[in-house]
PDB file of N, CA and C in Angstrom:
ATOM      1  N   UNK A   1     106.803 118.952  94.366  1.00  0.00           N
ATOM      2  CA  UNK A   1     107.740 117.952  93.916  1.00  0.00           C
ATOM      3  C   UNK A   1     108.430 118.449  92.643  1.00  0.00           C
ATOM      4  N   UNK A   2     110.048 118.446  92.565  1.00  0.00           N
ATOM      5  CA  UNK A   2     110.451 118.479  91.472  1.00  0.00           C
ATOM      6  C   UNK A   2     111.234 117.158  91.122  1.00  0.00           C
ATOM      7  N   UNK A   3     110.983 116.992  89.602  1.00  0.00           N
ATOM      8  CA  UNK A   3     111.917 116.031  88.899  1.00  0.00           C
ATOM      9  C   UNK A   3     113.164 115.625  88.982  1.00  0.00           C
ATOM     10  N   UNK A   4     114.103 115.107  89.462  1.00  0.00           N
ATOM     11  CA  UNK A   4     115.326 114.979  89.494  1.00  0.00           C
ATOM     12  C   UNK A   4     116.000 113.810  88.549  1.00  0.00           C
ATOM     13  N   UNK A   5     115.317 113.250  88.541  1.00  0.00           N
ATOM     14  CA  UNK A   5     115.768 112.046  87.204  1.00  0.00           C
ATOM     15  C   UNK A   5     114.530 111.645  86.814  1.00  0.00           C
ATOM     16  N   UNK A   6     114.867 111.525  85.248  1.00  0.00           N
ATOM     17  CA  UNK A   6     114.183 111.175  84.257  1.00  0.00           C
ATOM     18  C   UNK A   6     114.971 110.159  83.398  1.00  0.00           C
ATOM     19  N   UNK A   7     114.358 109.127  82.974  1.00  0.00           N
ATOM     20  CA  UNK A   7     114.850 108.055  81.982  1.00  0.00           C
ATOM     21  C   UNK A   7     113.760 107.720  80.974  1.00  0.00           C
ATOM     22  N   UNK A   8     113.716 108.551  79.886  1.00  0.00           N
ATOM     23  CA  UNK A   8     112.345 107.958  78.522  1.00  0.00           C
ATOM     24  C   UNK A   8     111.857 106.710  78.582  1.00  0.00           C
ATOM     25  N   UNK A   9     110.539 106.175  78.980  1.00  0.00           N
ATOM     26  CA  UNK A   9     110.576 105.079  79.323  1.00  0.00           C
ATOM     27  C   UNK A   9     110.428 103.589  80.051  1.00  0.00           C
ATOM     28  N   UNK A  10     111.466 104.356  81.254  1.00  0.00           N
ATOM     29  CA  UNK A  10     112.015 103.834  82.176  1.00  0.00           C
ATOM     30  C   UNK A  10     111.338 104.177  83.559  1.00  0.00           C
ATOM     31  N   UNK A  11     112.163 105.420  83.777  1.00  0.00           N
ATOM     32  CA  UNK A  11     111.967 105.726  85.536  1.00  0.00           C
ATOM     33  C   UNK A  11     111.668 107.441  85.403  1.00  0.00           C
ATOM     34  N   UNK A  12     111.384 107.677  86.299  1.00  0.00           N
ATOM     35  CA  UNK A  12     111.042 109.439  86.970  1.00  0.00           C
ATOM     36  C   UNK A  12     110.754 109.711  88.602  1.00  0.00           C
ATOM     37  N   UNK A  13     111.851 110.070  88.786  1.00  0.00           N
ATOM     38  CA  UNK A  13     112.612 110.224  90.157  1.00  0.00           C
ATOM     39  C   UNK A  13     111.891 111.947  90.339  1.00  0.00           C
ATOM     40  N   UNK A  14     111.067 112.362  91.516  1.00  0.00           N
ATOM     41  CA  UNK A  14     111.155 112.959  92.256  1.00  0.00           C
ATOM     42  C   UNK A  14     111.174 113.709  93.621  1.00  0.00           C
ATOM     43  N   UNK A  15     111.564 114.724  94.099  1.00  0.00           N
ATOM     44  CA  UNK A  15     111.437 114.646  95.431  1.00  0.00           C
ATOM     45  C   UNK A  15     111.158 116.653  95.717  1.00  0.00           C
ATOM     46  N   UNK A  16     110.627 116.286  97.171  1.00  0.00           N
ATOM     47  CA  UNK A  16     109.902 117.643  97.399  1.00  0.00           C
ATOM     48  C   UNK A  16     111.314 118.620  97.710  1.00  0.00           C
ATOM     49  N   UNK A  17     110.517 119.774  97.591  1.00  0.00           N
ATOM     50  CA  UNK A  17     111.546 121.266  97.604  1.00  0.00           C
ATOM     51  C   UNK A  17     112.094 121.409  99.126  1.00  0.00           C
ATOM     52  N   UNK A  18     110.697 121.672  99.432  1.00  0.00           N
ATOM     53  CA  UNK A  18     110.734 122.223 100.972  1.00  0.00           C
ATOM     54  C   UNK A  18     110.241 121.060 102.152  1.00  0.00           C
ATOM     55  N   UNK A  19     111.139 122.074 103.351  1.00  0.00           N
ATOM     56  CA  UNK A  19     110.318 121.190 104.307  1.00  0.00           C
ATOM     57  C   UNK A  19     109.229 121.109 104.678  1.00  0.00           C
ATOM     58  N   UNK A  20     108.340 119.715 105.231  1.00  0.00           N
ATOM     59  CA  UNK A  20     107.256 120.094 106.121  1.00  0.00           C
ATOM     60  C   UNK A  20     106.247 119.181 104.426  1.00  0.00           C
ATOM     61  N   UNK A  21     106.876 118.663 103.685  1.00  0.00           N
ATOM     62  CA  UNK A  21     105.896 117.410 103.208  1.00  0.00           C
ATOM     63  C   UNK A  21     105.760 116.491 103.601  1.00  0.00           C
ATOM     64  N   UNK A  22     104.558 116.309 102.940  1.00  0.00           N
ATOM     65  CA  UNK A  22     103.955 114.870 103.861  1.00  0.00           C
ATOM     66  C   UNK A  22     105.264 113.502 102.925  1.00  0.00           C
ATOM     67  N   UNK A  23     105.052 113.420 101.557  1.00  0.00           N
ATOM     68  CA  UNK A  23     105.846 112.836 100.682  1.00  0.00           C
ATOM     69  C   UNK A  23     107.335 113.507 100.189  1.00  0.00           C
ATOM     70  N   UNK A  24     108.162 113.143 100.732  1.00  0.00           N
ATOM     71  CA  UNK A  24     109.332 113.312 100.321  1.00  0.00           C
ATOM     72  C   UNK A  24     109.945 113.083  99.007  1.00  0.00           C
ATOM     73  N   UNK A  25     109.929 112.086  98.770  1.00  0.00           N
ATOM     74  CA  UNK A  25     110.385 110.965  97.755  1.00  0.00           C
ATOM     75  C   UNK A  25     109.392 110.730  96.902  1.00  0.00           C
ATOM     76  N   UNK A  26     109.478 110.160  95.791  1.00  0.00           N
ATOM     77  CA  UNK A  26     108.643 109.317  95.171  1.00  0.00           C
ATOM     78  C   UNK A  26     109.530 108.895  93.576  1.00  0.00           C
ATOM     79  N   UNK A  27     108.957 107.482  93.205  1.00  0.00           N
ATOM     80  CA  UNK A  27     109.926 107.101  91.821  1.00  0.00           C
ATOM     81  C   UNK A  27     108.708 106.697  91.622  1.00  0.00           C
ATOM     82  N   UNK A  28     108.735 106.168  90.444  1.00  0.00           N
ATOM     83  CA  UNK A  28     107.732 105.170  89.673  1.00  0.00           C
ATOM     84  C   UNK A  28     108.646 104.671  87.720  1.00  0.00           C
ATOM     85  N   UNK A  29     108.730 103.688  88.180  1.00  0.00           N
ATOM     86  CA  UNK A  29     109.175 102.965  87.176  1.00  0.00           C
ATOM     87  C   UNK A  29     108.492 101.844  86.032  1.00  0.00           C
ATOM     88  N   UNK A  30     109.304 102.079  85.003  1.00  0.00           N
ATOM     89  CA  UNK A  30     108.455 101.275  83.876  1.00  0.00           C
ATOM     90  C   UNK A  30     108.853  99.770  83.344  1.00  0.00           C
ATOM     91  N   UNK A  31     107.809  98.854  83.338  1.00  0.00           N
ATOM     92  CA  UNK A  31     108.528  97.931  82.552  1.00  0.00           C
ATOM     93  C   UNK A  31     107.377  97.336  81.346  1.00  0.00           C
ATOM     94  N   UNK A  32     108.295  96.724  80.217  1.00  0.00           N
ATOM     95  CA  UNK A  32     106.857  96.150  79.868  1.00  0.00           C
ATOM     96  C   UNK A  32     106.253  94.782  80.139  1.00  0.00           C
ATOM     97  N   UNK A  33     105.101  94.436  79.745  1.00  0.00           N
ATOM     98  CA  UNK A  33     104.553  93.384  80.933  1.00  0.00           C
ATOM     99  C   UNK A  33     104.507  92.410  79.944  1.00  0.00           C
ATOM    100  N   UNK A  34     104.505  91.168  80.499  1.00  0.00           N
ATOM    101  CA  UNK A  34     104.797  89.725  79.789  1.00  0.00           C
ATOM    102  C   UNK A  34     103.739  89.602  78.120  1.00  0.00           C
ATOM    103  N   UNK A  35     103.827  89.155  77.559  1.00  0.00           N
ATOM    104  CA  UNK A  35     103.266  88.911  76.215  1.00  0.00           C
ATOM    105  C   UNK A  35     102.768  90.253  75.427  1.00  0.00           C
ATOM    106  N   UNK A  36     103.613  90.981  75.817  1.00  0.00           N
ATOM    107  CA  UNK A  36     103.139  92.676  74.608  1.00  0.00           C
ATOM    108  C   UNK A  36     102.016  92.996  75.462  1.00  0.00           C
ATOM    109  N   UNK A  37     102.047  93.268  76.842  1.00  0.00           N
ATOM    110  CA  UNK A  37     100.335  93.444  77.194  1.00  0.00           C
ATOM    111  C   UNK A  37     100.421  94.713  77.670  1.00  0.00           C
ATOM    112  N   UNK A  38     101.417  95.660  77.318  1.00  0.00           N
ATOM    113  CA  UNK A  38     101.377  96.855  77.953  1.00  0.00           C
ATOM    114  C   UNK A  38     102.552  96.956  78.534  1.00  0.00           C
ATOM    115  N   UNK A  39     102.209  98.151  79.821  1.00  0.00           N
ATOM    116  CA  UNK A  39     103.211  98.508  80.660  1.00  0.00           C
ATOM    117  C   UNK A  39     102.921  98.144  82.405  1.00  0.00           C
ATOM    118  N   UNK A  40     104.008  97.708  83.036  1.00  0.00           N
ATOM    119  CA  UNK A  40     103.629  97.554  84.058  1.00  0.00           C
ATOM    120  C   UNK A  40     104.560  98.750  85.064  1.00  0.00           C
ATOM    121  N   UNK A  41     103.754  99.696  85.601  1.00  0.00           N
ATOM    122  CA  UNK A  41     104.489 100.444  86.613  1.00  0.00           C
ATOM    123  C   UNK A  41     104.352 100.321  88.076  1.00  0.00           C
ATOM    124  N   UNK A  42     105.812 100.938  88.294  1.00  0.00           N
ATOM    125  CA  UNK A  42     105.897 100.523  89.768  1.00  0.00           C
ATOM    126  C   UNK A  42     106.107 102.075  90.542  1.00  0.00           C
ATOM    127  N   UNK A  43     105.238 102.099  91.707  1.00  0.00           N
ATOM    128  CA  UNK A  43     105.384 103.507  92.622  1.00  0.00           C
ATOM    129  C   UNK A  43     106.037 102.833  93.972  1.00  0.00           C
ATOM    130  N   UNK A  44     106.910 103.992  93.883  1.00  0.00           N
ATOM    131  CA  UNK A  44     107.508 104.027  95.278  1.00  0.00           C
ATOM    132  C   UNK A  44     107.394 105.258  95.692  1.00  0.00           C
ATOM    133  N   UNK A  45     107.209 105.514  97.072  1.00  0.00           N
ATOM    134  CA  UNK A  45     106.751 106.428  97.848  1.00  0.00           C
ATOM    135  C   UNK A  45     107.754 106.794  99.409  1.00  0.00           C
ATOM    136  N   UNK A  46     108.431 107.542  99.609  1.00  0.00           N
ATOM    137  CA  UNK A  46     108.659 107.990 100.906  1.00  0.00           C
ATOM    138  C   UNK A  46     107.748 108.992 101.262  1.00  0.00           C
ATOM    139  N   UNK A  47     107.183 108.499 102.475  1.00  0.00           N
ATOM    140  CA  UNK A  47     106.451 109.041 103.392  1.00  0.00           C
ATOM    141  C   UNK A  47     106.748 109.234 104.591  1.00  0.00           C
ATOM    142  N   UNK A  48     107.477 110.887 105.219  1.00  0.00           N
ATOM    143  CA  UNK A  48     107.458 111.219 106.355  1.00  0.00           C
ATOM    144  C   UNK A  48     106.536 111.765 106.816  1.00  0.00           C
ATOM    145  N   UNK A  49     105.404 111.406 107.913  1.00  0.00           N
ATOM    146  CA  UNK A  49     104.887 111.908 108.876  1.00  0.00           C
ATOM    147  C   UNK A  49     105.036 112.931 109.282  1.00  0.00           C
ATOM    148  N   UNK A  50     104.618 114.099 109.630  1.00  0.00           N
ATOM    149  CA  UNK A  50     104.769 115.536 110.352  1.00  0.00           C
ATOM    150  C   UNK A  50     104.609 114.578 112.135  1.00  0.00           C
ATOM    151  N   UNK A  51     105.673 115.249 112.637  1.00  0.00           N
ATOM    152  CA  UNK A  51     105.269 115.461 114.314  1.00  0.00           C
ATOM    153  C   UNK A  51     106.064 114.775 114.851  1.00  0.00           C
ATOM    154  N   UNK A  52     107.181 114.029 114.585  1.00  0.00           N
ATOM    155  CA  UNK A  52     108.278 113.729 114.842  1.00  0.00           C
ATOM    156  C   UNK A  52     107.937 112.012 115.358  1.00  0.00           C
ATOM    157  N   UNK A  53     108.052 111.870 116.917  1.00  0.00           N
ATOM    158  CA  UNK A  53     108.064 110.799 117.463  1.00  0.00           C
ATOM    159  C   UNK A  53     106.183 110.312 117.879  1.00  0.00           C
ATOM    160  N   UNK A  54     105.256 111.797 117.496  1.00  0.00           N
ATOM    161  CA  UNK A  54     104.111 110.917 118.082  1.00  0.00           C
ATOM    162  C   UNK A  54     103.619 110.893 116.373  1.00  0.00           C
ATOM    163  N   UNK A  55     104.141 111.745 115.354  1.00  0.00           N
ATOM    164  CA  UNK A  55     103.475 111.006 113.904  1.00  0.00           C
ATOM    165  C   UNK A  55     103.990 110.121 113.674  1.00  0.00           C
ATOM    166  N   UNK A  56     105.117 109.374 113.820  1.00  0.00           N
ATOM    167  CA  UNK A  56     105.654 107.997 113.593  1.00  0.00           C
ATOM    168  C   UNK A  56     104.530 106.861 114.554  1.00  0.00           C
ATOM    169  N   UNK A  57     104.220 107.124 115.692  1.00  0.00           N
ATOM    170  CA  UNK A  57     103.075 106.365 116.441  1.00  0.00           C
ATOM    171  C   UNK A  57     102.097 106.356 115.824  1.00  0.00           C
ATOM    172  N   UNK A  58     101.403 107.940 115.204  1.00  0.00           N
ATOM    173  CA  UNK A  58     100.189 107.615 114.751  1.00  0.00           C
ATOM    174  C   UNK A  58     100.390 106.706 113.209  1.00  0.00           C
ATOM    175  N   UNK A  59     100.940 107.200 112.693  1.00  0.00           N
ATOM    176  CA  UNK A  59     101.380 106.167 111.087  1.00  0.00           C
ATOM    177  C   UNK A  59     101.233 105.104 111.191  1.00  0.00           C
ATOM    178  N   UNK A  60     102.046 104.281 112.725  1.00  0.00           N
ATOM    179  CA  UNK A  60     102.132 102.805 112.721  1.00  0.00           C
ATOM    180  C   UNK A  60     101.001 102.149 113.310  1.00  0.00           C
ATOM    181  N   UNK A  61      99.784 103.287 114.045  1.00  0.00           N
ATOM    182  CA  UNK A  61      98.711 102.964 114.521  1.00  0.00           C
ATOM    183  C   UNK A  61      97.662 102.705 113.219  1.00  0.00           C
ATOM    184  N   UNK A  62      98.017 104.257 112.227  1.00  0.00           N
ATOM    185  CA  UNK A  62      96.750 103.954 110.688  1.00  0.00           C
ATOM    186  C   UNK A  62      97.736 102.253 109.784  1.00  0.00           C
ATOM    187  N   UNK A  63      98.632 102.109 110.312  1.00  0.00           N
ATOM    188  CA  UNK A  63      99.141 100.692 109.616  1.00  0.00           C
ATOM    189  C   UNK A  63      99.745 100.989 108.065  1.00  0.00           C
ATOM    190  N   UNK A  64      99.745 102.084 107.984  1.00  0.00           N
ATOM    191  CA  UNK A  64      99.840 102.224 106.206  1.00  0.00           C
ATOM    192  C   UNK A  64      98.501 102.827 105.663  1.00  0.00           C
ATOM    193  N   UNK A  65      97.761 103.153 106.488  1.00  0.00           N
ATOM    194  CA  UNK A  65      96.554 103.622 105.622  1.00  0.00           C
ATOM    195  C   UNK A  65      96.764 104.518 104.515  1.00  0.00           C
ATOM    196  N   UNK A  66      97.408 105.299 105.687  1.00  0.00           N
ATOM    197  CA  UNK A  66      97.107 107.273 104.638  1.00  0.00           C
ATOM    198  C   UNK A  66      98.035 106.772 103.884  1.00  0.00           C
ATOM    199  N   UNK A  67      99.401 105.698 103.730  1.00  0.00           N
ATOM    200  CA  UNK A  67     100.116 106.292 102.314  1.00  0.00           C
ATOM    201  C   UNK A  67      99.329 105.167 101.336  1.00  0.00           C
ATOM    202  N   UNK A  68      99.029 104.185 101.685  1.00  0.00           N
ATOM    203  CA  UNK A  68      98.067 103.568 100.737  1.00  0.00           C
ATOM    204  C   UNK A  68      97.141 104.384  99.885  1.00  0.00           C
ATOM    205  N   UNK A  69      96.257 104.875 100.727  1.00  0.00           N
ATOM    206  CA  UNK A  69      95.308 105.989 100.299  1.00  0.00           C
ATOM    207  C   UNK A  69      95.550 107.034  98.951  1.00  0.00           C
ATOM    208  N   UNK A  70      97.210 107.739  99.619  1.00  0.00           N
ATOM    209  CA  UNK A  70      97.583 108.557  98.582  1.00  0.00           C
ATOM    210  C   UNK A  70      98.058 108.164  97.226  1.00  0.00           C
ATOM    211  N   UNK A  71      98.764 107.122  97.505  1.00  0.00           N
ATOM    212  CA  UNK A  71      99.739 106.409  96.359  1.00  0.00           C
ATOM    213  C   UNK A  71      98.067 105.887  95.535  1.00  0.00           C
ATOM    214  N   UNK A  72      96.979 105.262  95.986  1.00  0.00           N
ATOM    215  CA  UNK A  72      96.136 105.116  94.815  1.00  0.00           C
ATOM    216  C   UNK A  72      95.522 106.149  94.647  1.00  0.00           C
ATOM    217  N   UNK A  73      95.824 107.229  95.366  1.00  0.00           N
ATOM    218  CA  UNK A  73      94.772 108.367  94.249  1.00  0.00           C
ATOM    219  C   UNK A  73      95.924 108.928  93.657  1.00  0.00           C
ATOM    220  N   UNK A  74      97.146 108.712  93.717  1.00  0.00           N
ATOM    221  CA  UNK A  74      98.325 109.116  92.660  1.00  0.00           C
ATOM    222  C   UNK A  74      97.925 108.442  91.559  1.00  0.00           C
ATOM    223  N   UNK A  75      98.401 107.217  91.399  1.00  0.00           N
ATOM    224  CA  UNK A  75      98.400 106.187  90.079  1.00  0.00           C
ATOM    225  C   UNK A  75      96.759 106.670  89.299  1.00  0.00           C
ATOM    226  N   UNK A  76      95.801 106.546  90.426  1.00  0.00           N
ATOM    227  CA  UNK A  76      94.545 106.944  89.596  1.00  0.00           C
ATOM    228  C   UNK A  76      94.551 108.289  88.532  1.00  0.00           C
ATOM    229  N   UNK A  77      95.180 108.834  89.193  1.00  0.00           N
ATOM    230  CA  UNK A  77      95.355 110.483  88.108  1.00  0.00           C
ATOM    231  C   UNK A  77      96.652 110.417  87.708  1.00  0.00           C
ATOM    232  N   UNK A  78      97.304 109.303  87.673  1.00  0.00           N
ATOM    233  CA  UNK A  78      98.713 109.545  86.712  1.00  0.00           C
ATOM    234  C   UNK A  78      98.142 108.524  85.476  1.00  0.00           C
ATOM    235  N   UNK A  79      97.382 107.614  85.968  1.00  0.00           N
ATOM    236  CA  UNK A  79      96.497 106.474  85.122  1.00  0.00           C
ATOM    237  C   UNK A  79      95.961 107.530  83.598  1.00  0.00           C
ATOM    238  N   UNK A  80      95.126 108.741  84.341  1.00  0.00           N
ATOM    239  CA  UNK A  80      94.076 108.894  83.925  1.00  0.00           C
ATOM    240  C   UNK A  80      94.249 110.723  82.447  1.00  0.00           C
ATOM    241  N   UNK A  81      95.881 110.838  83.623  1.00  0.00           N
ATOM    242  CA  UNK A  81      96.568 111.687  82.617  1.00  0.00           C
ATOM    243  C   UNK A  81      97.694 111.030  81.746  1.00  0.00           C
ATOM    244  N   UNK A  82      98.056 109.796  81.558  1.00  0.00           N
ATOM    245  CA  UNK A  82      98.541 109.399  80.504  1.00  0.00           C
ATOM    246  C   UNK A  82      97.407 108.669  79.232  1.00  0.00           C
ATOM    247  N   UNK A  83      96.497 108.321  79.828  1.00  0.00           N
ATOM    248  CA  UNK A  83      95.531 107.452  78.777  1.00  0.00           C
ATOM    249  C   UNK A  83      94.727 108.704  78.222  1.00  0.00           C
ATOM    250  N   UNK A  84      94.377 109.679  78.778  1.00  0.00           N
ATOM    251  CA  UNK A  84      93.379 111.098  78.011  1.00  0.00           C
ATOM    252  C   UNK A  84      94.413 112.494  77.904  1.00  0.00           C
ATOM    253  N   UNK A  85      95.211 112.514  78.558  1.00  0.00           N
ATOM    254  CA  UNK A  85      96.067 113.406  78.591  1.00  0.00           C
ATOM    255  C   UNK A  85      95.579 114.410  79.227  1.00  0.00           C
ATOM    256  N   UNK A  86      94.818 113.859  80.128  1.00  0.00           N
ATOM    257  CA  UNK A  86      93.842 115.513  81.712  1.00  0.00           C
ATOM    258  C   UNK A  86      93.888 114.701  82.904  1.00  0.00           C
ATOM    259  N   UNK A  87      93.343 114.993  83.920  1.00  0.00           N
ATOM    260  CA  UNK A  87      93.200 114.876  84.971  1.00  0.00           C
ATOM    261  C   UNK A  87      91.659 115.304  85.067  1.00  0.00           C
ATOM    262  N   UNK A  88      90.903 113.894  85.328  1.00  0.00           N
ATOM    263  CA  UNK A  88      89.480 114.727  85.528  1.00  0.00           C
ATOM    264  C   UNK A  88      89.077 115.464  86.832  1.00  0.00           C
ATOM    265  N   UNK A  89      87.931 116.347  86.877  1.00  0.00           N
ATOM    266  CA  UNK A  89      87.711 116.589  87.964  1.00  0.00           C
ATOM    267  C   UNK A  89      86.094 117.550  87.635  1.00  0.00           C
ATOM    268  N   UNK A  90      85.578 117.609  88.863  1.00  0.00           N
ATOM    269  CA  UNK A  90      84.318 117.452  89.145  1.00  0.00           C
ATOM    270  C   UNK A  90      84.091 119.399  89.123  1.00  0.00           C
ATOM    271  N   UNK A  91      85.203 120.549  89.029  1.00  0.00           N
ATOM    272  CA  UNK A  91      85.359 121.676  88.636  1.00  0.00           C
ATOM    273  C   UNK A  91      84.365 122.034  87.418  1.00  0.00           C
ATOM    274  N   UNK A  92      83.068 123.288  87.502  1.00  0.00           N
ATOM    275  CA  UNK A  92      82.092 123.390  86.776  1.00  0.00           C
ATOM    276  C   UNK A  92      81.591 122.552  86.107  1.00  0.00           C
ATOM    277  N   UNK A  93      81.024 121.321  87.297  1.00  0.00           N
ATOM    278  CA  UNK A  93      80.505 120.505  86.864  1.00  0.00           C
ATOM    279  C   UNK A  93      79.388 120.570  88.306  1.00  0.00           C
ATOM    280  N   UNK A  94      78.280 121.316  88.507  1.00  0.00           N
ATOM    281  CA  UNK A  94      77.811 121.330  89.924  1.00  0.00           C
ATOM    282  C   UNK A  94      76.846 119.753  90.055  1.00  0.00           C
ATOM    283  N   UNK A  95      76.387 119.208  88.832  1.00  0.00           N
ATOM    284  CA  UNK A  95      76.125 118.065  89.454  1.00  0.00           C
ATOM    285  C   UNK A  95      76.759 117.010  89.542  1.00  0.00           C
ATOM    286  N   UNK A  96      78.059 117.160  89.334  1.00  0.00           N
ATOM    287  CA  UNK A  96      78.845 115.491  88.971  1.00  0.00           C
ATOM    288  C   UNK A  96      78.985 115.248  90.670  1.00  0.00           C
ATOM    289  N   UNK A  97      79.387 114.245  91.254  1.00  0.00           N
ATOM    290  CA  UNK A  97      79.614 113.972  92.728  1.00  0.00           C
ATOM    291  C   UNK A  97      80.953 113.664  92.592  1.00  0.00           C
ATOM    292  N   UNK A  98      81.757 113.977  93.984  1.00  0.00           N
ATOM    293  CA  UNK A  98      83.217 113.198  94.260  1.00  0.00           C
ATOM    294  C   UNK A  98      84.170 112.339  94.140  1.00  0.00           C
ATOM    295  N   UNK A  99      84.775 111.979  93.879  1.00  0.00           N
ATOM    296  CA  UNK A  99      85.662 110.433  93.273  1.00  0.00           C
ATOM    297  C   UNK A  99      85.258 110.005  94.775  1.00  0.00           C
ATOM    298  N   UNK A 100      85.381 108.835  95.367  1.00  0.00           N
ATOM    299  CA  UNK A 100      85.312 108.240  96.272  1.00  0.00           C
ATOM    300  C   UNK A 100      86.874 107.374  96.934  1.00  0.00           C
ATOM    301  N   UNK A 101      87.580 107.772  96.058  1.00  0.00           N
ATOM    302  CA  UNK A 101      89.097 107.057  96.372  1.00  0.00           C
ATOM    303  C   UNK A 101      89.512 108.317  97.305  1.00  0.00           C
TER     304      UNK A 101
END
């Protein structure tokens, strides 16, 4: 994915290079949330399917699963690299176990 719009703030627009992603698209936008309580962001996601007319079947068979799925393990590590400024992960760590998302 590269950046294509940026607004300080606001919004951050990007979309994939090449063909043959699963996510095309994606924005996520900022607002702030009622009584000084922070920020409230919003993800949007295009999701094309690989396989033309039978991945559009299987997509509408998982109902939304897989982009559900992805979009919260996005926010979880976009969550988790704006509040610590990393991305955790379980890398030379042989006993920590798996995120489960």
């Amino acid at each position: 994915m590269q950046i294509t719009e940026e607004r300080p703030g606001e919004l951050i627009r990007a979309s994939a290079g090449g063909g043959g992603a699963l996510v095309t698209e994606n924005e996520i936008r900022f607002r702030a949330a009622p009584g000084g309580r922070g920020t409230i962001a919003t993800l949007r996601v295009r999701f094309d399917p690989p396989g033309g007319m039978l991945g559009d079947v299987a997509a509408r068979f998982f109902n939304g699963v897989v982009p559900k799925e992805l979009a919260s393990k996005a926010l979880h590590y976009f969550k988790s690299l704006v509040l610590t400024g990393e991305i955790p992960t379980t890398d030379r760590q042989p006993a920590a176990r798996r995120d489960s998302r």
